[in-house]
C-alpha atoms as a PDB file:
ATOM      1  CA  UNK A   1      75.901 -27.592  87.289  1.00  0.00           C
ATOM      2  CA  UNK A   2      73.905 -27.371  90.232  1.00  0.00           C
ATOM      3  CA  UNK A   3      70.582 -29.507  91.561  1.00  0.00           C
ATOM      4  CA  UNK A   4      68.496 -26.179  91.574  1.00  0.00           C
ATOM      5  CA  UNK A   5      69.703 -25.545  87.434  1.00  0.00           C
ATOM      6  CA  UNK A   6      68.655 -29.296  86.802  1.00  0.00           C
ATOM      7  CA  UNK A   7      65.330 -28.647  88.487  1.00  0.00           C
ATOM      8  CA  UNK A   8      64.942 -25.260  86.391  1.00  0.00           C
ATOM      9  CA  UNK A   9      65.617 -26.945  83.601  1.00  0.00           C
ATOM     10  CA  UNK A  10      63.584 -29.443  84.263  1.00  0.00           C
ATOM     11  CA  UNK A  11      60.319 -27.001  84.896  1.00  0.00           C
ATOM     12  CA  UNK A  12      60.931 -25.411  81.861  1.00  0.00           C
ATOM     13  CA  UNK A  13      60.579 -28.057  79.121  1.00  0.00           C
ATOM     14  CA  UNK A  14      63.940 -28.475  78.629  1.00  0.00           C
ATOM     15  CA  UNK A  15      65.324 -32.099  76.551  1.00  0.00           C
ATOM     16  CA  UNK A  16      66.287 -34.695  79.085  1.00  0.00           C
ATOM     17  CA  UNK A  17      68.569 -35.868  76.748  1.00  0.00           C
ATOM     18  CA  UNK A  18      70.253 -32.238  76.556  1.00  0.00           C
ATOM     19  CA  UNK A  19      69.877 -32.222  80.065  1.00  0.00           C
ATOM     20  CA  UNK A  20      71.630 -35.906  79.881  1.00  0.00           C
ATOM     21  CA  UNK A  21      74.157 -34.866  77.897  1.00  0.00           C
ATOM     22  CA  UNK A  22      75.079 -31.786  80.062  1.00  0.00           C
ATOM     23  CA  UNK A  23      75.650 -33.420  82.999  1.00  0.00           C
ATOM     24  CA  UNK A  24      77.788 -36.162  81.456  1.00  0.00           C
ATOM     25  CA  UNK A  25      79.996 -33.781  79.743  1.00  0.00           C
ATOM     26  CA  UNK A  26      80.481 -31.498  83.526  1.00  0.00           C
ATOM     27  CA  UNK A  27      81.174 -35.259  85.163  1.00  0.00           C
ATOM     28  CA  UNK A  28      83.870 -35.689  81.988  1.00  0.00           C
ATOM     29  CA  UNK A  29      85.195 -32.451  82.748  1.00  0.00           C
ATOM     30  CA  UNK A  30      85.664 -32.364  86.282  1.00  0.00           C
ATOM     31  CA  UNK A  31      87.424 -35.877  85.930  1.00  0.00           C
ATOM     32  CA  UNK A  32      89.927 -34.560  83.364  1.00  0.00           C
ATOM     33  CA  UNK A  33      90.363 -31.891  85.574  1.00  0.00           C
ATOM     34  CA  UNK A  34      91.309 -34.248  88.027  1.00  0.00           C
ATOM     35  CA  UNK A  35      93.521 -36.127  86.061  1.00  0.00           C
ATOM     36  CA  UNK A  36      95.639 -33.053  85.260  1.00  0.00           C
ATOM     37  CA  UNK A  37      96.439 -32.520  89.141  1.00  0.00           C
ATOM     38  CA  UNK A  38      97.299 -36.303  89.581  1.00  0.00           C
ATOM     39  CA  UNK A  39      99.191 -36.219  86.407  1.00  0.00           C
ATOM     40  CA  UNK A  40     101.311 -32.661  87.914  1.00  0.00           C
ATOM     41  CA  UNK A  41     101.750 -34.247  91.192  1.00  0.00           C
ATOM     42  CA  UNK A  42     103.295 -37.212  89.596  1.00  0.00           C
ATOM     43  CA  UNK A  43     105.788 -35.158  87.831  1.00  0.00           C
ATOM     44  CA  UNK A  44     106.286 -33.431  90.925  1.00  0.00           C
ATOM     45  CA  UNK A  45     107.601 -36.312  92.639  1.00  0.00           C
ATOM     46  CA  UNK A  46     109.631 -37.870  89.687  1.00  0.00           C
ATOM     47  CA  UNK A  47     111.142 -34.046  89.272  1.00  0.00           C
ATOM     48  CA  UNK A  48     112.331 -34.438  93.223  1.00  0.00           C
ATOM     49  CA  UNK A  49     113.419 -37.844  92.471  1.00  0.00           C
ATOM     50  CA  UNK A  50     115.861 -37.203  89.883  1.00  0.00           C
ATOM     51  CA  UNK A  51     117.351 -34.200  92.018  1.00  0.00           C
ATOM     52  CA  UNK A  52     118.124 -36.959  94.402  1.00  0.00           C
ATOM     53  CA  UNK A  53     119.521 -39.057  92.758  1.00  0.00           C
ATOM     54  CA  UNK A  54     121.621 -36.563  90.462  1.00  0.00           C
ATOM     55  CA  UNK A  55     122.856 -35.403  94.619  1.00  0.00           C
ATOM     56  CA  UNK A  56     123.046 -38.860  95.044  1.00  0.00           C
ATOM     57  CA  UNK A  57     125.721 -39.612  92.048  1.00  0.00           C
ATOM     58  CA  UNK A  58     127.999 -36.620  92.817  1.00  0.00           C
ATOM     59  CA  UNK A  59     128.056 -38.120  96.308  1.00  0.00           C
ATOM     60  CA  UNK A  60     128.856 -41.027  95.063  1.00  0.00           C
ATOM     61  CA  UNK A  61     131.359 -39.755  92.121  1.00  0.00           C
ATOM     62  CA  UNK A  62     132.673 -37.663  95.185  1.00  0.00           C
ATOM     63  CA  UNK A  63     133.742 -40.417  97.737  1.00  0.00           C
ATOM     64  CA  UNK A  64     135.262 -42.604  94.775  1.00  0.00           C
ATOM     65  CA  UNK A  65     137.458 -39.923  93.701  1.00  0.00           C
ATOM     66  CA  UNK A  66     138.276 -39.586  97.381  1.00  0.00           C
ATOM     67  CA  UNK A  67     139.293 -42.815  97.797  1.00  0.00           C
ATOM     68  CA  UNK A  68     141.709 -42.594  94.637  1.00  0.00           C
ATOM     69  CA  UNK A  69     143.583 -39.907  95.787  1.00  0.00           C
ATOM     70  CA  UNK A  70     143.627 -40.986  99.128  1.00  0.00           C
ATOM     71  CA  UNK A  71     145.215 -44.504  97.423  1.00  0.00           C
ATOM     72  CA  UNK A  72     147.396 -42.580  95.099  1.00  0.00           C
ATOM     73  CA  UNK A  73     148.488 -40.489  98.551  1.00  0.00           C
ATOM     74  CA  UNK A  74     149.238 -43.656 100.411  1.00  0.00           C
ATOM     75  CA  UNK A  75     146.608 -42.434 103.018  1.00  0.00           C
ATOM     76  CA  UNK A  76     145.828 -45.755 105.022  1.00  0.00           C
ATOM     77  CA  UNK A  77     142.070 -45.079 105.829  1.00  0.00           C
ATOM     78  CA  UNK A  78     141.899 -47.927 107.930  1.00  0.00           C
ATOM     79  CA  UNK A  79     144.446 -46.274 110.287  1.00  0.00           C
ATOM     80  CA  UNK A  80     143.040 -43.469 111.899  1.00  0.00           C
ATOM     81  CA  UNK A  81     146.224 -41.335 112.250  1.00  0.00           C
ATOM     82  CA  UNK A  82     146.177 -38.442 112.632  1.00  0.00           C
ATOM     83  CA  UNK A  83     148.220 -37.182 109.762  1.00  0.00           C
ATOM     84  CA  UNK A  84     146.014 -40.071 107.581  1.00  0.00           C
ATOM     85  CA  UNK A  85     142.903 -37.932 108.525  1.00  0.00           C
ATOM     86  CA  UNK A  86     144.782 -34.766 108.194  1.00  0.00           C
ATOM     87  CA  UNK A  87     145.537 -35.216 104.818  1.00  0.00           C
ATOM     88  CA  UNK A  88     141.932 -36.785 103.882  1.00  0.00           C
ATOM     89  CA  UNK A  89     140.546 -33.786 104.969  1.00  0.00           C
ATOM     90  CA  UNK A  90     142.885 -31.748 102.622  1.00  0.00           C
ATOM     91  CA  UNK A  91     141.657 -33.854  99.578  1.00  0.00           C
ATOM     92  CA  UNK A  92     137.928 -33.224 101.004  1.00  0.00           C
ATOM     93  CA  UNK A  93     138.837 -29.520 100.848  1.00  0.00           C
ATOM     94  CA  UNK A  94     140.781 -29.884  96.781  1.00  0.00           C
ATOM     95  CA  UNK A  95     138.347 -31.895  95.987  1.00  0.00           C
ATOM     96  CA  UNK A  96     134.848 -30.242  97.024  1.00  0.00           C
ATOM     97  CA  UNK A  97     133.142 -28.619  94.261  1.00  0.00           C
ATOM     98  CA  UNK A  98     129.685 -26.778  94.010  1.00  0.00           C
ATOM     99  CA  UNK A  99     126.636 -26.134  91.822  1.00  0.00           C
ATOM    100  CA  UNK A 100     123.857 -24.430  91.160  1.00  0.00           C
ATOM    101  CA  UNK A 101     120.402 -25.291  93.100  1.00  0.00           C
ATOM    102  CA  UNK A 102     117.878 -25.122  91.285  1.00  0.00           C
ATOM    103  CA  UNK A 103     114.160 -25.055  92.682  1.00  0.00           C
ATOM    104  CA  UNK A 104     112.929 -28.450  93.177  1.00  0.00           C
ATOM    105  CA  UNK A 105     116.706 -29.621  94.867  1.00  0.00           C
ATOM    106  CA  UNK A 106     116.478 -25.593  96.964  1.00  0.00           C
ATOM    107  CA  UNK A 107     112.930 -26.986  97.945  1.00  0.00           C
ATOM    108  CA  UNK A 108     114.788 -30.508  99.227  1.00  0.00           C
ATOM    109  CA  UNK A 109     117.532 -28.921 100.903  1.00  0.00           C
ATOM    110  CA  UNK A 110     119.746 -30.556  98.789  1.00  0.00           C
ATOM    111  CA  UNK A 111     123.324 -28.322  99.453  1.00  0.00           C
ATOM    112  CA  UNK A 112     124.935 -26.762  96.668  1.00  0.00           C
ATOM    113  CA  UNK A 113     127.774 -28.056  97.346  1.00  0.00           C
ATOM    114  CA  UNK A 114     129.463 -31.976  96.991  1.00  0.00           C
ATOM    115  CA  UNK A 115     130.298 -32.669  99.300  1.00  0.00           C
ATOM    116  CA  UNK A 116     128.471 -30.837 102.173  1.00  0.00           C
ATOM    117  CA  UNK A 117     130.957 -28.109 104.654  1.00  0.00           C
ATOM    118  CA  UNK A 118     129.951 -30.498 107.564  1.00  0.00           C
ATOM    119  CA  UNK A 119     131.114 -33.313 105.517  1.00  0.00           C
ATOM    120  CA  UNK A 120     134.806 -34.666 106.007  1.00  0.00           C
ATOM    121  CA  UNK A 121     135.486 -37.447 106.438  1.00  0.00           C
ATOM    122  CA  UNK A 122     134.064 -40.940 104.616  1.00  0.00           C
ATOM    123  CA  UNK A 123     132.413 -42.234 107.347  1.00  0.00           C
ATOM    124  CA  UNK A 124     130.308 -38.589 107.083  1.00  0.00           C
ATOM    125  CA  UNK A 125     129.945 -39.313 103.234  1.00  0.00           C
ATOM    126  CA  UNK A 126     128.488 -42.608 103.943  1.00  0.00           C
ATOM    127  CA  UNK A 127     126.178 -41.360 106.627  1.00  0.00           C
ATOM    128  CA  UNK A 128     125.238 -38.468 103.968  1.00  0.00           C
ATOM    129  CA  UNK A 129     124.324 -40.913 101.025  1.00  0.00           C
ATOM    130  CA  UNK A 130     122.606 -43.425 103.546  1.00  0.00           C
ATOM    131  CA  UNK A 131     120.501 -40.444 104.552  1.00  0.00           C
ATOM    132  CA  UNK A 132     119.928 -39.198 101.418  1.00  0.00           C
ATOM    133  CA  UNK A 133     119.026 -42.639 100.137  1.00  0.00           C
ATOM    134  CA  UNK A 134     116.459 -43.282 103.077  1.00  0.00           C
ATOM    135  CA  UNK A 135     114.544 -39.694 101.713  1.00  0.00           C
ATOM    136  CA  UNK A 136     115.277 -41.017  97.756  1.00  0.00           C
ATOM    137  CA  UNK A 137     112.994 -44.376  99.150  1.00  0.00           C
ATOM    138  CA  UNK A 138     110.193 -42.092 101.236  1.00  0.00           C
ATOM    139  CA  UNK A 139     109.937 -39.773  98.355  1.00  0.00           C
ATOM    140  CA  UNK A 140     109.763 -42.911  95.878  1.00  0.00           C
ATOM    141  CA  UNK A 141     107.001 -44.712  98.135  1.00  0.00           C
ATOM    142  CA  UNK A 142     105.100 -41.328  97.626  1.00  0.00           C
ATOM    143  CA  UNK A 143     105.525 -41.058  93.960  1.00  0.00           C
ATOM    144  CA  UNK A 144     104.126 -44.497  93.895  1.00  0.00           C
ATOM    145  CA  UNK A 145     101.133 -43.734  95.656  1.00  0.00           C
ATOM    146  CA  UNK A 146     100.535 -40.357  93.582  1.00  0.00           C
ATOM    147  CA  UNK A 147     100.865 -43.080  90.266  1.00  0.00           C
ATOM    148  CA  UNK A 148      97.822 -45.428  91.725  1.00  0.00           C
ATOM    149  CA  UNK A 149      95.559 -42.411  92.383  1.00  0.00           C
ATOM    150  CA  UNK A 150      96.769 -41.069  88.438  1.00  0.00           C
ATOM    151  CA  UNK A 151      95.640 -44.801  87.024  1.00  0.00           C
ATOM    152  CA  UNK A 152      92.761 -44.856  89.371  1.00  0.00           C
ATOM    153  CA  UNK A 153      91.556 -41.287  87.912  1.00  0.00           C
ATOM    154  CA  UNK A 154      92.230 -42.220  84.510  1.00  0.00           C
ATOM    155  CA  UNK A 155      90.248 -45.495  84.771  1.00  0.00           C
ATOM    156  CA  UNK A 156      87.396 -43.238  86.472  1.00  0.00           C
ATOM    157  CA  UNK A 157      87.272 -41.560  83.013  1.00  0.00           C
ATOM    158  CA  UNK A 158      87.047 -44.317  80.979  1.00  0.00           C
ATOM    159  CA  UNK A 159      84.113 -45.154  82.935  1.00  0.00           C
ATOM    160  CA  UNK A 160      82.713 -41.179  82.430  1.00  0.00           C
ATOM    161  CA  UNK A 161      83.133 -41.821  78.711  1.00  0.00           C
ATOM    162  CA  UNK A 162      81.544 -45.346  78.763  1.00  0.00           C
ATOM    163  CA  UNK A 163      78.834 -44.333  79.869  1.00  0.00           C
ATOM    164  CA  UNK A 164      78.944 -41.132  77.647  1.00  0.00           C
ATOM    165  CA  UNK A 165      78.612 -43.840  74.859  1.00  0.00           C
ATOM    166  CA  UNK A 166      75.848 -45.348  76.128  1.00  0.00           C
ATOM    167  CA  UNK A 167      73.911 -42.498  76.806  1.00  0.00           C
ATOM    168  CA  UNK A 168      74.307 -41.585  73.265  1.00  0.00           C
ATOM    169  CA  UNK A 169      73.388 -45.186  71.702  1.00  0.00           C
ATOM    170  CA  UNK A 170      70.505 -45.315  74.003  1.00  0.00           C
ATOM    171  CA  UNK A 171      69.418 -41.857  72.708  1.00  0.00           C
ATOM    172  CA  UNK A 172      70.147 -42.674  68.957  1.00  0.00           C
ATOM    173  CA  UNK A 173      68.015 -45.778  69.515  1.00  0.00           C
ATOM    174  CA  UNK A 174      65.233 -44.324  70.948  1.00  0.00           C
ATOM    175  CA  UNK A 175      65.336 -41.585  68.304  1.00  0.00           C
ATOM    176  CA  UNK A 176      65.273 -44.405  65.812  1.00  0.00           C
ATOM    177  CA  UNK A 177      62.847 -46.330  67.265  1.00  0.00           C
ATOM    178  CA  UNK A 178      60.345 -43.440  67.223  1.00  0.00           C
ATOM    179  CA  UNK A 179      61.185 -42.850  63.716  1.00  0.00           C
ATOM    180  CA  UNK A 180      60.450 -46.025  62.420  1.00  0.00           C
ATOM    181  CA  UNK A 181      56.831 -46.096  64.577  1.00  0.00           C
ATOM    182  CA  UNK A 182      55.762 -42.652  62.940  1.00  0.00           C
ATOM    183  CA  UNK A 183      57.182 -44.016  59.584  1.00  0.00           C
ATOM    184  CA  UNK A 184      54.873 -46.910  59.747  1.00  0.00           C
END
């Protein structure tokens, strides 16, 4: 509701308590509406959080299995030799499977496949989770923020329908008090 439909109504007789009432009820509105994109932006960010750390687990699942068969192999990967590396890269290559990306992890970049082609070797697999970690923390510093804007929005309409209230006990009171002055 704009100033100039206030002052019309204003010029035209119309109840200030209607009037009262009306613009209460466009503040309540507008704050609800409000609260609705806080509350979407939240889910947002816990949506791209899970993705994360779903990516995050099969990395993790990934480089344990990894290690197994590399133990099971009698690959020393301490050593650095080159048939040691050799053959971790062969159970990098057996052991490498993919998924489907959906649109929130396609949005992240997050590859459909554990673990990534450039990926071989487990010092790459530890620089992939760290990485993926660090963005897991940035995103989760972001979701925080997006959760103290939700609970200051939602405390913002408790105060719209506060004062709702007491615009509507001061009315019923005045309407009462007028009533019992004409009754006598």
């Amino acid at each position: 509701m704009s100033e100039r439909d206030i002052k019309s109504m204003i010029s035209e007789g119309t109840d200030i308590n209607a009037l009262v009432q009306e613009v209460l009820r466009e503040a309540y509105l507008q704050v609800t509406e409000d609260l609705r994109r806080y509350a979407e932006k939240v889910k947002y960010y816990n949506q791209m959080k899970k993705a994360i750390r779903e990516y995050l687990s099969s990395l993790r699942d990934f480089k344990a299995k990894a290690i197994s068969a590399a133990h099971r192999r009698n690959i020393n990967l301490c050593s650095g030799a080159t048939n040691d590396v050799a053959a971790l890269h062969e159970i990098f290559a057996e052991s490498a499977r993919s998924y489907d990306v959906g649109p929130i992890e396609h949005e992240l970049c997050i590859p459909n496949r554990v673990p990534p082609d450039e990926v071989n070797s487990l010092a790459q697999l530890d620089n992939e989770i760290a990485r993926w970690e660090e963005k897991l923390n940035s995103i989760g510093d972001d979701a925080q923020l997006a959760n103290v804007d939700l609970q200051n929005i939602l405390q913002k309409q408790q105060q719209v329908l506060q004062m709702l209230s007491n615009v509507s006990k001061i009315t019923h009171d005045t309407a009462m008090e007028i009533i019992r002055k004409i009754g006598g």
